[in-house]
N, C-alpha and C. Protein backbone atom coordinates (compact mmCIF):
# COMPACT_ATOMS: atom_id res chain seq x y z
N UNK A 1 -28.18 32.35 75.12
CA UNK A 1 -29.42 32.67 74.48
C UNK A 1 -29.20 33.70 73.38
N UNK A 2 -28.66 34.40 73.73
CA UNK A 2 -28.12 35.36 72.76
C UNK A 2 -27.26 35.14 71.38
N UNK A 3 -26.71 34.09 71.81
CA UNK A 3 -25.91 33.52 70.49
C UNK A 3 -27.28 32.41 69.61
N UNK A 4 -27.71 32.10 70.32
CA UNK A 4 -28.65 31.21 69.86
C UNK A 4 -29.86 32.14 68.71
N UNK A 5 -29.96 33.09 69.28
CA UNK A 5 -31.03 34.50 68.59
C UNK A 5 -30.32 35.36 67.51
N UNK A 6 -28.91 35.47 67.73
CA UNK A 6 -27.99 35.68 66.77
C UNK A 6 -27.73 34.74 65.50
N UNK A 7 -27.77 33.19 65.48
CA UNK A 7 -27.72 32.37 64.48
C UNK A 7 -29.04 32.19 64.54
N UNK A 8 -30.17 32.07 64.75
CA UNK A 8 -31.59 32.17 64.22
C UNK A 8 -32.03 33.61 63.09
N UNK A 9 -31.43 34.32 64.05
CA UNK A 9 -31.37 35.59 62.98
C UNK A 9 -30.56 35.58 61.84
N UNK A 10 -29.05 35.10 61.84
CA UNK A 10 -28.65 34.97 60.57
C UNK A 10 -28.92 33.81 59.31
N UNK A 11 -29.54 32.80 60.11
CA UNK A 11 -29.90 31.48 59.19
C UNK A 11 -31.40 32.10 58.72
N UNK A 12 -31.90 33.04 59.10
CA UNK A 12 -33.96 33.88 58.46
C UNK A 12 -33.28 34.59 57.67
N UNK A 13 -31.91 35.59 57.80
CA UNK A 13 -31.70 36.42 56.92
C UNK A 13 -30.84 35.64 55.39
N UNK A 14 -30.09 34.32 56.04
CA UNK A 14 -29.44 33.58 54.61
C UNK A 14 -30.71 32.95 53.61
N UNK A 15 -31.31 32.58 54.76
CA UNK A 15 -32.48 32.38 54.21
C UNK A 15 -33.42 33.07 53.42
N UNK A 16 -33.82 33.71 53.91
CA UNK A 16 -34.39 34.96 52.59
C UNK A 16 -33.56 35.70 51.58
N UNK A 17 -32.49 35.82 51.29
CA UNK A 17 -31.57 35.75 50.46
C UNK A 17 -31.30 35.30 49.38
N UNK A 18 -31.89 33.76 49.96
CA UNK A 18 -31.62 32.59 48.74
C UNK A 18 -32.92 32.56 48.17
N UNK A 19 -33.80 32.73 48.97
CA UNK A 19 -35.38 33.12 48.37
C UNK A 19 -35.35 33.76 47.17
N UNK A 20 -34.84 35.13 47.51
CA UNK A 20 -35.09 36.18 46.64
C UNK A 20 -34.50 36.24 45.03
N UNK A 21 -33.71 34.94 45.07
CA UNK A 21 -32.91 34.47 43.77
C UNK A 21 -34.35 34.46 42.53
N UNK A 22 -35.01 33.34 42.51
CA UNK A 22 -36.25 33.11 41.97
C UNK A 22 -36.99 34.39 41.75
N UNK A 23 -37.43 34.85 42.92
CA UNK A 23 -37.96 36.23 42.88
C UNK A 23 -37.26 37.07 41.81
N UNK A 24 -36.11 37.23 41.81
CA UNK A 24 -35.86 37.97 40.97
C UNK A 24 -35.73 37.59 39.43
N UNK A 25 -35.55 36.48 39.54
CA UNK A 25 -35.65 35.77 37.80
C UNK A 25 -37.33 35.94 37.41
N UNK A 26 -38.01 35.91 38.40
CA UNK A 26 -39.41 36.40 37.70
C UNK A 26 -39.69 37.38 37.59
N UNK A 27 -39.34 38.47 38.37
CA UNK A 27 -39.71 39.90 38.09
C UNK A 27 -38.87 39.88 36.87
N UNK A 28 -37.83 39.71 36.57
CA UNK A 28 -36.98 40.24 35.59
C UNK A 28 -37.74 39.99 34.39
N UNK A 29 -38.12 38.03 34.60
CA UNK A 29 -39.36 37.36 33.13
C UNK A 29 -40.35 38.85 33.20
N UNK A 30 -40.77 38.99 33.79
CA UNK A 30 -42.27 40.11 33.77
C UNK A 30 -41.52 41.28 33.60
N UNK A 31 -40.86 41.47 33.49
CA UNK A 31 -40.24 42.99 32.91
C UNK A 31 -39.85 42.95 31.81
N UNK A 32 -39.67 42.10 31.04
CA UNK A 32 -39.67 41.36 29.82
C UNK A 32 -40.54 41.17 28.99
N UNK A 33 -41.53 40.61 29.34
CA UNK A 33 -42.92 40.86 29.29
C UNK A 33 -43.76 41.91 28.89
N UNK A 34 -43.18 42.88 30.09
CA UNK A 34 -43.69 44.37 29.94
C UNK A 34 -43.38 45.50 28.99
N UNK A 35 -41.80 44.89 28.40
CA UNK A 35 -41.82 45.40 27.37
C UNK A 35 -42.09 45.09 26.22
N UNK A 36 -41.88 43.80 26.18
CA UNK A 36 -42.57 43.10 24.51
C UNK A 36 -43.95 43.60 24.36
N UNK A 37 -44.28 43.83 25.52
CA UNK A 37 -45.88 44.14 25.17
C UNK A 37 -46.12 45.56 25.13
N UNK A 38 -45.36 46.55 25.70
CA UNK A 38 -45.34 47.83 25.01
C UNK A 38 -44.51 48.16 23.90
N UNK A 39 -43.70 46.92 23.18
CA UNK A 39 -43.15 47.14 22.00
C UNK A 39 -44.67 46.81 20.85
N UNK A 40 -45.48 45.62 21.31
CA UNK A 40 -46.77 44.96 20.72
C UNK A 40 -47.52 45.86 20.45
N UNK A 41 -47.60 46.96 21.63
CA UNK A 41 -48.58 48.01 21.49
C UNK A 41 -48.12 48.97 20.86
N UNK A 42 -47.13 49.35 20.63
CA UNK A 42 -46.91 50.72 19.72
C UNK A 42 -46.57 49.81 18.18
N UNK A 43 -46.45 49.01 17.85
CA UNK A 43 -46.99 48.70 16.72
C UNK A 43 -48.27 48.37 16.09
N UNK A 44 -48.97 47.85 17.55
CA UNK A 44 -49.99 47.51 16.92
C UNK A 44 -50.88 49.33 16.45
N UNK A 45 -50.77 49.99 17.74
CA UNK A 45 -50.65 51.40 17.76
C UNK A 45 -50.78 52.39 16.31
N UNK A 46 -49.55 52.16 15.56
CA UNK A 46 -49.17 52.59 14.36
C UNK A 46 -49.61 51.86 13.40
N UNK A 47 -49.84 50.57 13.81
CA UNK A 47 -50.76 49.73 12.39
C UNK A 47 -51.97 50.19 12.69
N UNK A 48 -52.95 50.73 13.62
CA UNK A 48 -54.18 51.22 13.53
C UNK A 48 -54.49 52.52 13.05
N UNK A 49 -53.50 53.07 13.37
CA UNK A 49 -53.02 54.80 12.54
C UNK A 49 -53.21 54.88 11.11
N UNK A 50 -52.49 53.59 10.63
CA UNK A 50 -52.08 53.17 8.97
C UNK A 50 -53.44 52.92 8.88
N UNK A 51 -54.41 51.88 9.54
CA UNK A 51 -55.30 51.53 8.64
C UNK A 51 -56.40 52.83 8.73
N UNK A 52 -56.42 53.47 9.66
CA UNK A 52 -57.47 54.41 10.17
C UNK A 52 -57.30 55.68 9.15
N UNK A 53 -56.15 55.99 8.61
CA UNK A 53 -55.93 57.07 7.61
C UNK A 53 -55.93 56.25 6.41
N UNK A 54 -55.91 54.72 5.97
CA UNK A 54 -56.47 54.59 4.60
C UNK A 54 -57.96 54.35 4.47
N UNK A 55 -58.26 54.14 5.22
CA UNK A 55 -59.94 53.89 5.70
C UNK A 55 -60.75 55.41 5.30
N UNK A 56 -59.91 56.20 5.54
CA UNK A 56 -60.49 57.97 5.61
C UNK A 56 -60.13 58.38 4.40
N UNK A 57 -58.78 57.79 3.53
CA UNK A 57 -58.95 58.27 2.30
C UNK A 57 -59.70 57.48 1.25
N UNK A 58 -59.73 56.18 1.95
CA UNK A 58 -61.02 55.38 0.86
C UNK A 58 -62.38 56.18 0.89
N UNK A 59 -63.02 56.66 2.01
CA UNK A 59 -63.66 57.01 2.25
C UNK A 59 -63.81 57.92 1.63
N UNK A 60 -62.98 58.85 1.26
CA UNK A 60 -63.31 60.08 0.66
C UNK A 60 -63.15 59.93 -0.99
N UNK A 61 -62.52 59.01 -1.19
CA UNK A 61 -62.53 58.30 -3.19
C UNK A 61 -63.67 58.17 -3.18
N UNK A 62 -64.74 57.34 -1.81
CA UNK A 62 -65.91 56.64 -2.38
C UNK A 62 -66.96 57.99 -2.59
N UNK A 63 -66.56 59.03 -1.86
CA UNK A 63 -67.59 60.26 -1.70
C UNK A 63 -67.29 61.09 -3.05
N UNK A 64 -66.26 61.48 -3.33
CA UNK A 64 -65.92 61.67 -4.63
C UNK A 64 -66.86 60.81 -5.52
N UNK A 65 -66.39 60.13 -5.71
CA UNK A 65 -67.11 58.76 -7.11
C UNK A 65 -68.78 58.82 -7.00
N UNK A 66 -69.45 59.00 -5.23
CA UNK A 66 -70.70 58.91 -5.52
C UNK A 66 -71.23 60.58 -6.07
N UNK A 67 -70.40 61.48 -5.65
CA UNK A 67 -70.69 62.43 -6.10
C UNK A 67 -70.88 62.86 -7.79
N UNK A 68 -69.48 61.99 -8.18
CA UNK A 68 -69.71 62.27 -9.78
C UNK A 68 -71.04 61.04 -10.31
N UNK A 69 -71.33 60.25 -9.74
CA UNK A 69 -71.90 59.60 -9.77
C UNK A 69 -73.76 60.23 -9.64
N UNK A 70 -73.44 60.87 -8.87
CA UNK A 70 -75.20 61.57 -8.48
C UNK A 70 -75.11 62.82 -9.42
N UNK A 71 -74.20 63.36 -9.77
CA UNK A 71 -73.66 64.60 -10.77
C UNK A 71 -74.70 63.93 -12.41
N UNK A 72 -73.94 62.75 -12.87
CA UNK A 72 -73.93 62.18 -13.64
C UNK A 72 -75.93 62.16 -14.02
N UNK A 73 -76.21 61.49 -13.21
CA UNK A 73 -77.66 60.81 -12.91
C UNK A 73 -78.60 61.97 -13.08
N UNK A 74 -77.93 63.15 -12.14
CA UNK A 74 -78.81 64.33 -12.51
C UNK A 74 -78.65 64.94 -13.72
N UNK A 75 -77.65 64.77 -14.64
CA UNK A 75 -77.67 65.52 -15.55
C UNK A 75 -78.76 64.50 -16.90
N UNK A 76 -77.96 63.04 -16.49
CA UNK A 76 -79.11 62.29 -17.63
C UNK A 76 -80.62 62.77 -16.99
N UNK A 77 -80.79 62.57 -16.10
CA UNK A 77 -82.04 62.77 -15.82
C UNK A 77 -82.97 64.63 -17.00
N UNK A 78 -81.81 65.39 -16.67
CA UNK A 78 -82.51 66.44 -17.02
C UNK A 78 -82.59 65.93 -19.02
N UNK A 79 -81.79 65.19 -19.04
CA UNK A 79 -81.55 65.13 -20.62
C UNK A 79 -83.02 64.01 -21.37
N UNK A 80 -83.46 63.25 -20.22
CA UNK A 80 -84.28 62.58 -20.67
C UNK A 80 -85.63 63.26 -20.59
N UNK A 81 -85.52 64.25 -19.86
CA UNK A 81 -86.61 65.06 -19.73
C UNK A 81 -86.79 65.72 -20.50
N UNK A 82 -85.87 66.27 -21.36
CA UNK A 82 -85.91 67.66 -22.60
C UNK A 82 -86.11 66.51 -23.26
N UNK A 83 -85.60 65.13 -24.00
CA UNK A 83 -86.28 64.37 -24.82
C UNK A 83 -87.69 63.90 -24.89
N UNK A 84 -87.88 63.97 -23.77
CA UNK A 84 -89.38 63.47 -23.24
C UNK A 84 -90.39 64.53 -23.78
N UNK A 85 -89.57 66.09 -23.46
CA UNK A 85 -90.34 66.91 -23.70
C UNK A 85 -90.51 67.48 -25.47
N UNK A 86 -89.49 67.28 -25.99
CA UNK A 86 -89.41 67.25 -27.52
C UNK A 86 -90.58 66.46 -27.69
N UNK A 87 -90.82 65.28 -27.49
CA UNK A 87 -91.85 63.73 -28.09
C UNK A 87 -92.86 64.17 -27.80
N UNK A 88 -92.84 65.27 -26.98
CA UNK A 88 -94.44 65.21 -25.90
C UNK A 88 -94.91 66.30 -27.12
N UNK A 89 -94.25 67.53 -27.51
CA UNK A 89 -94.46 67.94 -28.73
C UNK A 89 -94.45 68.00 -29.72
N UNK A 90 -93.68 67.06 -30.31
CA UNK A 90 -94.30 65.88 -31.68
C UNK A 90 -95.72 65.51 -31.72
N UNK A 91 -95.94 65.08 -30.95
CA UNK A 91 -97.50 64.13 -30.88
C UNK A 91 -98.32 65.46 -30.13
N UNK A 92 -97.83 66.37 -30.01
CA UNK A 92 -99.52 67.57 -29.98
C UNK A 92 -99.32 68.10 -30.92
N UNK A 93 -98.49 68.47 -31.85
CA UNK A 93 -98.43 69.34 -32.94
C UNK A 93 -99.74 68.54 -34.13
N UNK A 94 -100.32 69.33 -34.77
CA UNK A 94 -101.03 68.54 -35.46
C UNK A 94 -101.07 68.90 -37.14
N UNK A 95 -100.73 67.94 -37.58
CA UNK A 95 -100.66 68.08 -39.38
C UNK A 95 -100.96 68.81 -39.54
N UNK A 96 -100.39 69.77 -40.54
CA UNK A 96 -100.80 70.96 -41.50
C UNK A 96 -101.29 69.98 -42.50
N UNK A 97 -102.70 70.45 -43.00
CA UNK A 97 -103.13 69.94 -44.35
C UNK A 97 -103.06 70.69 -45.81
């Protein structure tokens, strides 16, 4: 009986042995895996960095530009007003005869 429990035991242990072949060709695939995809992520990582700091300096060209832009607007504005206001005293002044 004993020999019999002895080769039952060693034919479960050859046995799981040969199992673990597969097993390990897949963990190994998925560790493979695991890194392509933390290689995926730190690029993708650094391409969001890249776009996120040109995004912030566009951003700040466009704030610039509206600034000279509202700069601009206010100054015609005051200029059409002193013209406005010249015309407005043309037409009250009244002929010397």
């Amino acid at each position: 009986m004993a020999k019999t429990c002895s080769i039952v035991a060693l034919l479960v242990m050859t046995a799981g042995c040969t199992d673990l072949k597969p097993m390990e060709a897949r963990i190994a695939d998925l560790e493979g895996q695991v890194n392509k995809l933390r290689s995926d992520l730190a690029i993708l990582s650094s391409n969001a960095t890249a776009a996120n700091a040109a995004t912030a300096a566009s951003a700040a060209a466009a704030s610039i530009t509206a600034k000279e832009a509202l700069s601009t607007a206010e100054s015609n504005t005051a200029a059409i007003d002193a013209v406005n206001a010249k015309i407005d005293q043309m037409f009250k002044r009244r002929p010397s005869n």
